[in-house]
Protein backbone atom coordinates (compact mmCIF):
# COMPACT_ATOMS: atom_id res chain seq x y z
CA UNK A 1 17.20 6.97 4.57
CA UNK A 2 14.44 4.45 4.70
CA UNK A 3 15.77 0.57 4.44
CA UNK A 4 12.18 -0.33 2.93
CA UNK A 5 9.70 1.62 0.76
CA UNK A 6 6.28 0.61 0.48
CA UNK A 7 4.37 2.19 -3.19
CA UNK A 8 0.91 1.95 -3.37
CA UNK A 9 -0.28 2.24 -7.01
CA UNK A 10 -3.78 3.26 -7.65
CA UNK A 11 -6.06 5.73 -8.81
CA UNK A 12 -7.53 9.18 -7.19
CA UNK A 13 -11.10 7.50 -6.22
CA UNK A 14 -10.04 4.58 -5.98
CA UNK A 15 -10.90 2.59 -2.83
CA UNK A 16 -8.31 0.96 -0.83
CA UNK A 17 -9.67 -2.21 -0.99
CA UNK A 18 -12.19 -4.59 -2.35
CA UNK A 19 -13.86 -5.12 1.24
CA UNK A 20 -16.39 -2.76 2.83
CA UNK A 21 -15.15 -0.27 5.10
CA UNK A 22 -17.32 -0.84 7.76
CA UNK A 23 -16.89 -2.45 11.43
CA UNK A 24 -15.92 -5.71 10.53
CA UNK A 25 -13.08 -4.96 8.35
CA UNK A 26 -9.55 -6.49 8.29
CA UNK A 27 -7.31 -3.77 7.34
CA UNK A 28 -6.37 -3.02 11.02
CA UNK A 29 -6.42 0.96 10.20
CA UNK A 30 -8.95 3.11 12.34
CA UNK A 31 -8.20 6.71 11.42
CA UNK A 32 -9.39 6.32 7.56
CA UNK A 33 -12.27 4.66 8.86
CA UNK A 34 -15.49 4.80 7.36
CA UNK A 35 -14.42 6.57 3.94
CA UNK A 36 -13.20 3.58 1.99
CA UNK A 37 -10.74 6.13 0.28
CA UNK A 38 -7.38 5.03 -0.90
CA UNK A 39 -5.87 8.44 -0.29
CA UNK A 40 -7.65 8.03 3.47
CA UNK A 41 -6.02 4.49 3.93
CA UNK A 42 -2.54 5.49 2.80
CA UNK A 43 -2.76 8.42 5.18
CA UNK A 44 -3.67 6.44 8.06
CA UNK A 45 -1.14 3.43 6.86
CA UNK A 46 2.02 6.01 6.84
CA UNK A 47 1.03 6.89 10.47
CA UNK A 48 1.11 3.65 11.74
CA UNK A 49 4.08 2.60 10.00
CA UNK A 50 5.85 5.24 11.30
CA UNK A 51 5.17 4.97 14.73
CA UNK A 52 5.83 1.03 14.51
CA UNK A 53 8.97 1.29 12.20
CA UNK A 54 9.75 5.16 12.74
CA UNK A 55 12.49 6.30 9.16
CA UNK A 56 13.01 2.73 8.62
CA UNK A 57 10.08 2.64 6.33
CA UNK A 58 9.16 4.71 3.77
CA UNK A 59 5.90 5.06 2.37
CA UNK A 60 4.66 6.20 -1.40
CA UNK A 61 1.70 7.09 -3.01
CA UNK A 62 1.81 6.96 -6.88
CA UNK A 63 -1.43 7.92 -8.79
CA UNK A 64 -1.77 5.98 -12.23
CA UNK A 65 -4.83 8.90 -13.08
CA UNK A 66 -2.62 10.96 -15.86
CA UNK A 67 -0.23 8.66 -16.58
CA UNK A 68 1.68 5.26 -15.78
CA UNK A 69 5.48 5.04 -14.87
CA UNK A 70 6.95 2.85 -17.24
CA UNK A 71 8.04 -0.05 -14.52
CA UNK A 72 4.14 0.30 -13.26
CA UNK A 73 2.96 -0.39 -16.69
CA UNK A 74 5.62 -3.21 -17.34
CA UNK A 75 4.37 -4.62 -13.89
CA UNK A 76 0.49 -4.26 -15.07
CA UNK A 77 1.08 -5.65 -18.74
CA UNK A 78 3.06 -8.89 -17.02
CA UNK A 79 0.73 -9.93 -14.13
CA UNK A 80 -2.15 -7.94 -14.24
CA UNK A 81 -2.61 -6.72 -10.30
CA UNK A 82 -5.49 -5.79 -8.62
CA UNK A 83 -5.38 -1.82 -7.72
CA UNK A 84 -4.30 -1.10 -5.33
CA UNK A 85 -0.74 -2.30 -6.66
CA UNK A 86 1.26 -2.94 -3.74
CA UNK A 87 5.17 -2.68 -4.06
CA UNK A 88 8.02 -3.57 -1.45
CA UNK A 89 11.19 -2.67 -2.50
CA UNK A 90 9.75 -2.42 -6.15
CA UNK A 91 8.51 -6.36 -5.44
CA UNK A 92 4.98 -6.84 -6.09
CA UNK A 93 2.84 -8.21 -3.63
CA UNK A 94 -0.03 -10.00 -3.34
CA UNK A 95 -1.68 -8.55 -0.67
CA UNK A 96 -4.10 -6.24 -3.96
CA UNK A 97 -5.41 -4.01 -0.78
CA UNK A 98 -4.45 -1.59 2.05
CA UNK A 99 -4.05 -3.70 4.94
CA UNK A 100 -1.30 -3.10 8.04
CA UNK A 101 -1.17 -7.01 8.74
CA UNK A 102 -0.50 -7.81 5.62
CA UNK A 103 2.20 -5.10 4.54
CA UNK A 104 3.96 -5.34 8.13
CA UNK A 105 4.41 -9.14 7.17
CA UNK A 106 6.33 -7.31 3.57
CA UNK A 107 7.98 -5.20 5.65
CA UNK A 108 9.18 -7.42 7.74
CA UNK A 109 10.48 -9.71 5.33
CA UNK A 110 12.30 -7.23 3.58
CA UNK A 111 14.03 -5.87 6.62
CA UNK A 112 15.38 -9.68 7.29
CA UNK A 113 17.02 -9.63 3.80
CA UNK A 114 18.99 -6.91 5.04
């Protein structure tokens, strides 16, 4: 059983970010690269997270399209995130994009309060 699960919130078309996907981007993912598709990015995010963490890390995908969860819409009505919603552990983040840096750093952190 994974220690740490990652959720991205977002929506079908959605991109996974708010910065071009192009050569100078920051995310750190290469196999989603050039389509700028959320979908893409959590593909290529669960692959490197599992080579890097292996079962230790779980990662989630939940569409907000048809309908919200009730803790998603709790979470959207209180602090009004950027999509794509980021969760660790059901703790927002404030990382508002798909980026491996950035969500290692979550991970990370989360597997120390273990």
């Amino acid at each position: 059983m994974a220690e740490v699960t990652v959720e991205i919130v977002g929506l079908e078309e959605s991109e996974c970010g708010p910065f071009p996907c192009d050569e100078t981007r920051s995310c750190g993912l290469e196999t989603c690269y050039p389509s700028n598709n959320l979908i893409d990015a959590i593909s290529a995010l669960r692959d490197e997270l599992l080579d890097l963490y292996g079962d230790t890390v779980e990662v989630k995908l939940t569409l907000i399209d048809e309908g919200m969860p009730d803790y998603v819409r709790e979470i959207v009505e209180e602090r009004h995130p950027p999509i794509p919603i980021i969760l660790v552990n059901g703790r927002l983040t404030s990382i508002g994009r798909v980026s491996l840096d950035l969500i290692k750093e979550e991970i990370d952190y989360a597997l120390e309060e273990f």
